[in-house]
N, C-alpha and C. Protein backbone atom coordinates (compact mmCIF):
# COMPACT_ATOMS: atom_id res chain seq x y z
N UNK A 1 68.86 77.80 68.70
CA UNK A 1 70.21 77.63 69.24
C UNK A 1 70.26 78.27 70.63
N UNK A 2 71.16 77.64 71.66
CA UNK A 2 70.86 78.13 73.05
C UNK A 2 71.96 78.75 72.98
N UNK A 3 72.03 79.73 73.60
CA UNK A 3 73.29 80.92 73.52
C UNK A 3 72.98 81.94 75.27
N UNK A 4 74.41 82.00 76.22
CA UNK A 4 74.26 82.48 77.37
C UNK A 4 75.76 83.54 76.79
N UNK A 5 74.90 85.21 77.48
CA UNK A 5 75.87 86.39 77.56
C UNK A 5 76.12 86.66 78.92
N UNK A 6 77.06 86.87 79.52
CA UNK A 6 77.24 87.54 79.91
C UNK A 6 78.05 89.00 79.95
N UNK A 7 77.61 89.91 81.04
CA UNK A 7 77.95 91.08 80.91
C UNK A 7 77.97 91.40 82.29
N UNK A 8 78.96 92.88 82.95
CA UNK A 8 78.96 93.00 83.93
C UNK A 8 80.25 92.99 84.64
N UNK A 9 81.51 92.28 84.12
CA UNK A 9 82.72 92.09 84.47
C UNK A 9 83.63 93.88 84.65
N UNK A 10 84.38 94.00 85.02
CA UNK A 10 85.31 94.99 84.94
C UNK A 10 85.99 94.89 86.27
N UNK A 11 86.98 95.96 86.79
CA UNK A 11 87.79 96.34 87.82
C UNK A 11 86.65 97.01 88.76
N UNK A 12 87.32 96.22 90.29
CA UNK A 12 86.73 96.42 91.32
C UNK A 12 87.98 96.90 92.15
N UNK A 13 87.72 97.25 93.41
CA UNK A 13 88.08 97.54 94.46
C UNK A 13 88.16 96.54 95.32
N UNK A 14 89.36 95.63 96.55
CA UNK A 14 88.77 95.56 97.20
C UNK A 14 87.65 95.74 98.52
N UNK A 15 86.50 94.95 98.69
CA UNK A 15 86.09 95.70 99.62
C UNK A 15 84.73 95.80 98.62
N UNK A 16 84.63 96.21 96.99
CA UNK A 16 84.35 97.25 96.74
C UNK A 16 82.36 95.81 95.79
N UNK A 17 81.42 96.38 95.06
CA UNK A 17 80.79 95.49 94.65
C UNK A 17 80.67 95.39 93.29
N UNK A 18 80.07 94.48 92.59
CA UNK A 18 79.95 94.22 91.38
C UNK A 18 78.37 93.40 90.66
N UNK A 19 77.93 93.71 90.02
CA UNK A 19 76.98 93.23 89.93
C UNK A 19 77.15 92.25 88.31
N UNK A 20 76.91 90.96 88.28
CA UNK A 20 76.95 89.95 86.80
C UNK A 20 75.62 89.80 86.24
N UNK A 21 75.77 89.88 84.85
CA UNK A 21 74.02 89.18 84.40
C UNK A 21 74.40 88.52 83.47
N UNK A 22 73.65 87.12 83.13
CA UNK A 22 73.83 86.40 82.50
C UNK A 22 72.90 86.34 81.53
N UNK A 23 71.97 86.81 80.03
CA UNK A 23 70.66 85.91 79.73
C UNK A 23 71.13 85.27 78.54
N UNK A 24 69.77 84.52 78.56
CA UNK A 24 69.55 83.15 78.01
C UNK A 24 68.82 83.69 76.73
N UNK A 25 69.45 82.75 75.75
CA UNK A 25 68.89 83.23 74.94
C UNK A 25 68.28 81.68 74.00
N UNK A 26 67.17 81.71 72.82
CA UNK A 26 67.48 80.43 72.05
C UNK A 26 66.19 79.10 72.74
N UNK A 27 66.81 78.19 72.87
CA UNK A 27 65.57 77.64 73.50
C UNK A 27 65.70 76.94 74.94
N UNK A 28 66.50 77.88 75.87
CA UNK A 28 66.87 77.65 77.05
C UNK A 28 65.74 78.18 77.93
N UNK A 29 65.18 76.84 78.75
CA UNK A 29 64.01 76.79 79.25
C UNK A 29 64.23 78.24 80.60
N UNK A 30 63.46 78.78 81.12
CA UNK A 30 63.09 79.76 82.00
C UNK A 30 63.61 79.62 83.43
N UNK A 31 62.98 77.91 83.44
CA UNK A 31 63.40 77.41 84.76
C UNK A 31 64.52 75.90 84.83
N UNK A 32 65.66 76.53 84.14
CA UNK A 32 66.43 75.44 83.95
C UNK A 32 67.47 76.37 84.87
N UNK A 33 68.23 75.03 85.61
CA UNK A 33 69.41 75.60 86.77
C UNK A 33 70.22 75.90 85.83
N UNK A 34 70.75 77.64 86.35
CA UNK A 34 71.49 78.05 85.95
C UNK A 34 73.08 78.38 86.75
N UNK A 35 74.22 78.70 86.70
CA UNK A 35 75.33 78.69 87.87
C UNK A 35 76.18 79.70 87.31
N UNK A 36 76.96 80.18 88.35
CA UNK A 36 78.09 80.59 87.73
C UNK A 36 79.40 80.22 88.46
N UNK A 37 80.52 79.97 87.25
CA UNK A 37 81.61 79.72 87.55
C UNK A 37 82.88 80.45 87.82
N UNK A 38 83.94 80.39 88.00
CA UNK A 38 84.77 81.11 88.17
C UNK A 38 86.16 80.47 87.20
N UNK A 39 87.19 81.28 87.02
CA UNK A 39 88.46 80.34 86.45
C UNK A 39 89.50 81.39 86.46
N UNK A 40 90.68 81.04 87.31
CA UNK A 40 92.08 81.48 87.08
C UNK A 40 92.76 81.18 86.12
N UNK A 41 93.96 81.37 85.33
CA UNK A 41 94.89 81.46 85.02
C UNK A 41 95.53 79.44 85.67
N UNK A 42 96.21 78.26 85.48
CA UNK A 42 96.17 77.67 85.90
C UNK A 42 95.22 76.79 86.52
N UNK A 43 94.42 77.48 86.98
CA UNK A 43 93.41 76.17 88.13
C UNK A 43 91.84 75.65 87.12
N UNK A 44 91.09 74.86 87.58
CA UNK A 44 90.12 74.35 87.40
C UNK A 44 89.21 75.44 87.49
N UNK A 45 88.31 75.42 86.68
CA UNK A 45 87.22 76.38 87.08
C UNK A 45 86.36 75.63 88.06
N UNK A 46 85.65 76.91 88.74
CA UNK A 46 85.35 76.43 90.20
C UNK A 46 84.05 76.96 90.37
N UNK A 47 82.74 75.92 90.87
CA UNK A 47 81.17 76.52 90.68
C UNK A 47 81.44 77.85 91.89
N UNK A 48 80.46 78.65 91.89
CA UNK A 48 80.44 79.76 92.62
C UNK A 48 78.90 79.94 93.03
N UNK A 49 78.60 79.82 92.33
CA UNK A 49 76.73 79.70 92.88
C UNK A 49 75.57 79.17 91.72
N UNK A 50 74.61 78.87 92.00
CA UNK A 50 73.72 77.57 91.63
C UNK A 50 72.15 78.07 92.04
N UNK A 51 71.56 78.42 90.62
CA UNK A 51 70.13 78.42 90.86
C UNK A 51 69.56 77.70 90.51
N UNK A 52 68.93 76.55 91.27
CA UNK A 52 68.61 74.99 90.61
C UNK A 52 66.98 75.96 90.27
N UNK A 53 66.49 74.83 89.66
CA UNK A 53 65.09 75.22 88.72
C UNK A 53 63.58 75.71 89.62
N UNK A 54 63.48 74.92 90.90
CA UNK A 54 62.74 75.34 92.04
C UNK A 54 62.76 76.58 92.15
N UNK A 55 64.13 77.04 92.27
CA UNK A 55 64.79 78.35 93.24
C UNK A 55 65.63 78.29 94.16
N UNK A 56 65.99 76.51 94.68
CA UNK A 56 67.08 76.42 95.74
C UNK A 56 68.33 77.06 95.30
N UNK A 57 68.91 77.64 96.18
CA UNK A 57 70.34 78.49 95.71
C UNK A 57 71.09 77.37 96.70
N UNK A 58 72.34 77.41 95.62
CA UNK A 58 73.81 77.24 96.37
C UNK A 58 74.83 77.85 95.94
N UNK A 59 75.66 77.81 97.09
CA UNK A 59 77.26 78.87 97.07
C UNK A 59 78.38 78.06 97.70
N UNK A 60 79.08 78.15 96.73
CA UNK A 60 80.69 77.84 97.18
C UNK A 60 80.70 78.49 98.52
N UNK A 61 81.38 78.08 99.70
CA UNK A 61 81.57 78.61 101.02
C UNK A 61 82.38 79.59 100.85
N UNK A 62 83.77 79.73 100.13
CA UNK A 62 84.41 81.24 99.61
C UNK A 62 83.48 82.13 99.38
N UNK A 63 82.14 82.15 99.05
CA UNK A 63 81.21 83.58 98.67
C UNK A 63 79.90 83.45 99.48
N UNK A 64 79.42 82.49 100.12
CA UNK A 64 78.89 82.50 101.34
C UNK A 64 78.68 83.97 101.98
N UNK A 65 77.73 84.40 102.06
CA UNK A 65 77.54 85.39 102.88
C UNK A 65 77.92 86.95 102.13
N UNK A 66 78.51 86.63 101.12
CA UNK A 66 79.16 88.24 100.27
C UNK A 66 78.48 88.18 99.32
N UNK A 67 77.50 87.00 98.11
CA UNK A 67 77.57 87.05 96.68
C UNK A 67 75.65 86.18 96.82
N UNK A 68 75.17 87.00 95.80
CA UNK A 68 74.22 86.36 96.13
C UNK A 68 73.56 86.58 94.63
N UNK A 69 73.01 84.88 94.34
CA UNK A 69 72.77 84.74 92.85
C UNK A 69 70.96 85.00 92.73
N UNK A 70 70.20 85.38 91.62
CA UNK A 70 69.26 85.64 91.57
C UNK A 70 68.48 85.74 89.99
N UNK A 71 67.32 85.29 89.59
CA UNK A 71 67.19 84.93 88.23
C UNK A 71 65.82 86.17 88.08
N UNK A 72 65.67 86.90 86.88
CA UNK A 72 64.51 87.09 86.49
C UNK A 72 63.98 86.76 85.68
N UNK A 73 62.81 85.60 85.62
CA UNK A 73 62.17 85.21 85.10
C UNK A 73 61.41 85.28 83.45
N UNK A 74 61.25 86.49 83.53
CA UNK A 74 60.52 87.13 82.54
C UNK A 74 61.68 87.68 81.46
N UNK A 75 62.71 88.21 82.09
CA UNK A 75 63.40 88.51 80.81
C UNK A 75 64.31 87.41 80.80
N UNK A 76 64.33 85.82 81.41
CA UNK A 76 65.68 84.88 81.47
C UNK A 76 66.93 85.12 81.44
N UNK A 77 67.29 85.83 82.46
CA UNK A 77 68.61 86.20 82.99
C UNK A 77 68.36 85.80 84.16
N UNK A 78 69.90 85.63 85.10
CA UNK A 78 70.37 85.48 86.25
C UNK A 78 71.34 86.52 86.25
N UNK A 79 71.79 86.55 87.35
CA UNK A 79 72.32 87.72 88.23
C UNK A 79 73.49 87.06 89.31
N UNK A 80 74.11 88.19 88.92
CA UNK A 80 75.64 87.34 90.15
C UNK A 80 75.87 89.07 91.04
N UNK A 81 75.28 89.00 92.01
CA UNK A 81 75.79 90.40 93.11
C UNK A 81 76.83 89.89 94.28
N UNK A 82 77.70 90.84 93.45
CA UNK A 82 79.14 90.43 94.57
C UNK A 82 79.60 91.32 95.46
N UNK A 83 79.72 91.34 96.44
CA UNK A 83 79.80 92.47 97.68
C UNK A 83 81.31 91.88 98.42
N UNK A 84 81.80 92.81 98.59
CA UNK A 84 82.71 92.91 99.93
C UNK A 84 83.61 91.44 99.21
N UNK A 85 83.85 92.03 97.79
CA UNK A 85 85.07 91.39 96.54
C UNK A 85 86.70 91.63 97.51
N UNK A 86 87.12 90.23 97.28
CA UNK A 86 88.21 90.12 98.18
C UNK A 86 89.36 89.71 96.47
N UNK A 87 90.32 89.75 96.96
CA UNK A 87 91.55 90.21 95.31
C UNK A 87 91.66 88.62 95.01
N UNK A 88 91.37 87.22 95.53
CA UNK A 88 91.15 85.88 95.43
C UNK A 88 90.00 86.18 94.12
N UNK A 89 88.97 86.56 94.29
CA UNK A 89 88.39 86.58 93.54
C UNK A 89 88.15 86.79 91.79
N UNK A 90 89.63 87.68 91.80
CA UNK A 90 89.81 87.89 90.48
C UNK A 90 90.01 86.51 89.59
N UNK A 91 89.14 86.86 88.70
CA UNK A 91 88.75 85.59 87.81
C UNK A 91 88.46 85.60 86.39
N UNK A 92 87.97 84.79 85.40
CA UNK A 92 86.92 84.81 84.48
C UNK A 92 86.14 84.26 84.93
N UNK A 93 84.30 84.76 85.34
CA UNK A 93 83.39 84.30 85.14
C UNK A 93 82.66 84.40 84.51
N UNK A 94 82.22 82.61 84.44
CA UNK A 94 81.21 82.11 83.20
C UNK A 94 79.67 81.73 83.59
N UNK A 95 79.33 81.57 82.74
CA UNK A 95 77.56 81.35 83.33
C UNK A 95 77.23 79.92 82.25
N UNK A 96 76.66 79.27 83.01
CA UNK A 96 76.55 78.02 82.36
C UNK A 96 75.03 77.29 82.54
N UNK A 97 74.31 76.67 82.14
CA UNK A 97 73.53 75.35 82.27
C UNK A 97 73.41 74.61 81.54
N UNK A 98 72.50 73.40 81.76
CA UNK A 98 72.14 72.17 80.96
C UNK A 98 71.33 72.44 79.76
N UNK A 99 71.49 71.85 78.34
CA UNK A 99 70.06 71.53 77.95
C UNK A 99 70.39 70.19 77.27
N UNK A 100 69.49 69.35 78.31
CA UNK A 100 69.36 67.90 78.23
C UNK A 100 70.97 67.16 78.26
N UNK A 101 71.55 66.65 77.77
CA UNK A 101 73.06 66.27 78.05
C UNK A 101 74.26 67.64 77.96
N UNK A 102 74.12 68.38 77.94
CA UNK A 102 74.68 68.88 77.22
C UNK A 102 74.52 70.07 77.74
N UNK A 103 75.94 70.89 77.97
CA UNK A 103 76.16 71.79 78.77
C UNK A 103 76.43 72.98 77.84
N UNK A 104 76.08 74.08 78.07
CA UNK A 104 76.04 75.43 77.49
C UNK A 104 76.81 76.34 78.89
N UNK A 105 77.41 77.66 77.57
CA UNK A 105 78.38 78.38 78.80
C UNK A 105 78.42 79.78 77.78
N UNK A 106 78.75 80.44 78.75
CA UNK A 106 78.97 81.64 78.01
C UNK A 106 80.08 81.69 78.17
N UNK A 107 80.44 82.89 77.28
CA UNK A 107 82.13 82.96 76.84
C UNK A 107 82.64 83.79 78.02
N UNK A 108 82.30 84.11 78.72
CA UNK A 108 83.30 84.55 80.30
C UNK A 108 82.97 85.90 79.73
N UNK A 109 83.37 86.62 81.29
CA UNK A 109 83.65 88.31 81.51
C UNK A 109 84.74 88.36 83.23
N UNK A 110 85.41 89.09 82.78
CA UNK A 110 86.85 89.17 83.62
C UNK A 110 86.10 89.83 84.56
N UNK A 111 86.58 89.77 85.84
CA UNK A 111 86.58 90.86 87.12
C UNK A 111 87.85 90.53 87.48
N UNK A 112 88.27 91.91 87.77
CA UNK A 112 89.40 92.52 88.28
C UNK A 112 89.39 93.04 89.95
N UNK A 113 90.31 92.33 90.71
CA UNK A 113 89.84 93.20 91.81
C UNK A 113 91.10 93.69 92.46
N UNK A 114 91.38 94.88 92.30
CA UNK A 114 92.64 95.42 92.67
C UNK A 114 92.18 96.67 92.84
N UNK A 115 93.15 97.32 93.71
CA UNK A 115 93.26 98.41 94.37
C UNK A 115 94.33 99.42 93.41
């Protein structure tokens, strides 16, 4: 069974950083793209960054330059490092990928970013 945790959520500062980890657990391949999402209260959840299976990264332009996603291999986790957290940001994020049709997610972890 494929099963994604994350951990890592709590109250920030703005300004202030945060670090996310996501692993994989079950029979979720090593080098399968992994992402993480974001979701308010009201809105759509919204991708935030993207480690396709190569290693190409992508980022929502909102975290461009502040947030930078990263996988380790060996123990199958990814990583969400968030720097210079602006109060927009407060969210549930989720960590998600494919296996074969079929999308897997973890059950979210809140960040808070208030002063």
């Amino acid at each position: 069974q494929a099963r994604l945790e994350e951990a890592g959520g709590g109250l920030v500062q703005p300004g202030g950083s945060l670090r996310l980890s996501c692993a994989a657990s079950g029979v979720i391949p090593r080098f399968s793209t992994m992402a993480w999402y974001r979701q308010v209260p009201g809105k759509q959840r919204e991708l935030v960054a993207a480690i396709i299976g190569g290693g190409e990264l992508r980022y929502a332009d909102s975290v461009k330059g502040r947030f930078t996603i990263s996988r380790d291999r060996v123990k199958n986790t990814v990583y969400l490092q968030m720097n210079s957290h602006k109060p927009e940001g407060t969210a549930v994020y989720y960590c998600k990928t494919n296996l074969g049709p079929n999308e897997v997610w973890g059950q979210g972890t809140q960040v808070t970013v208030s002063s």
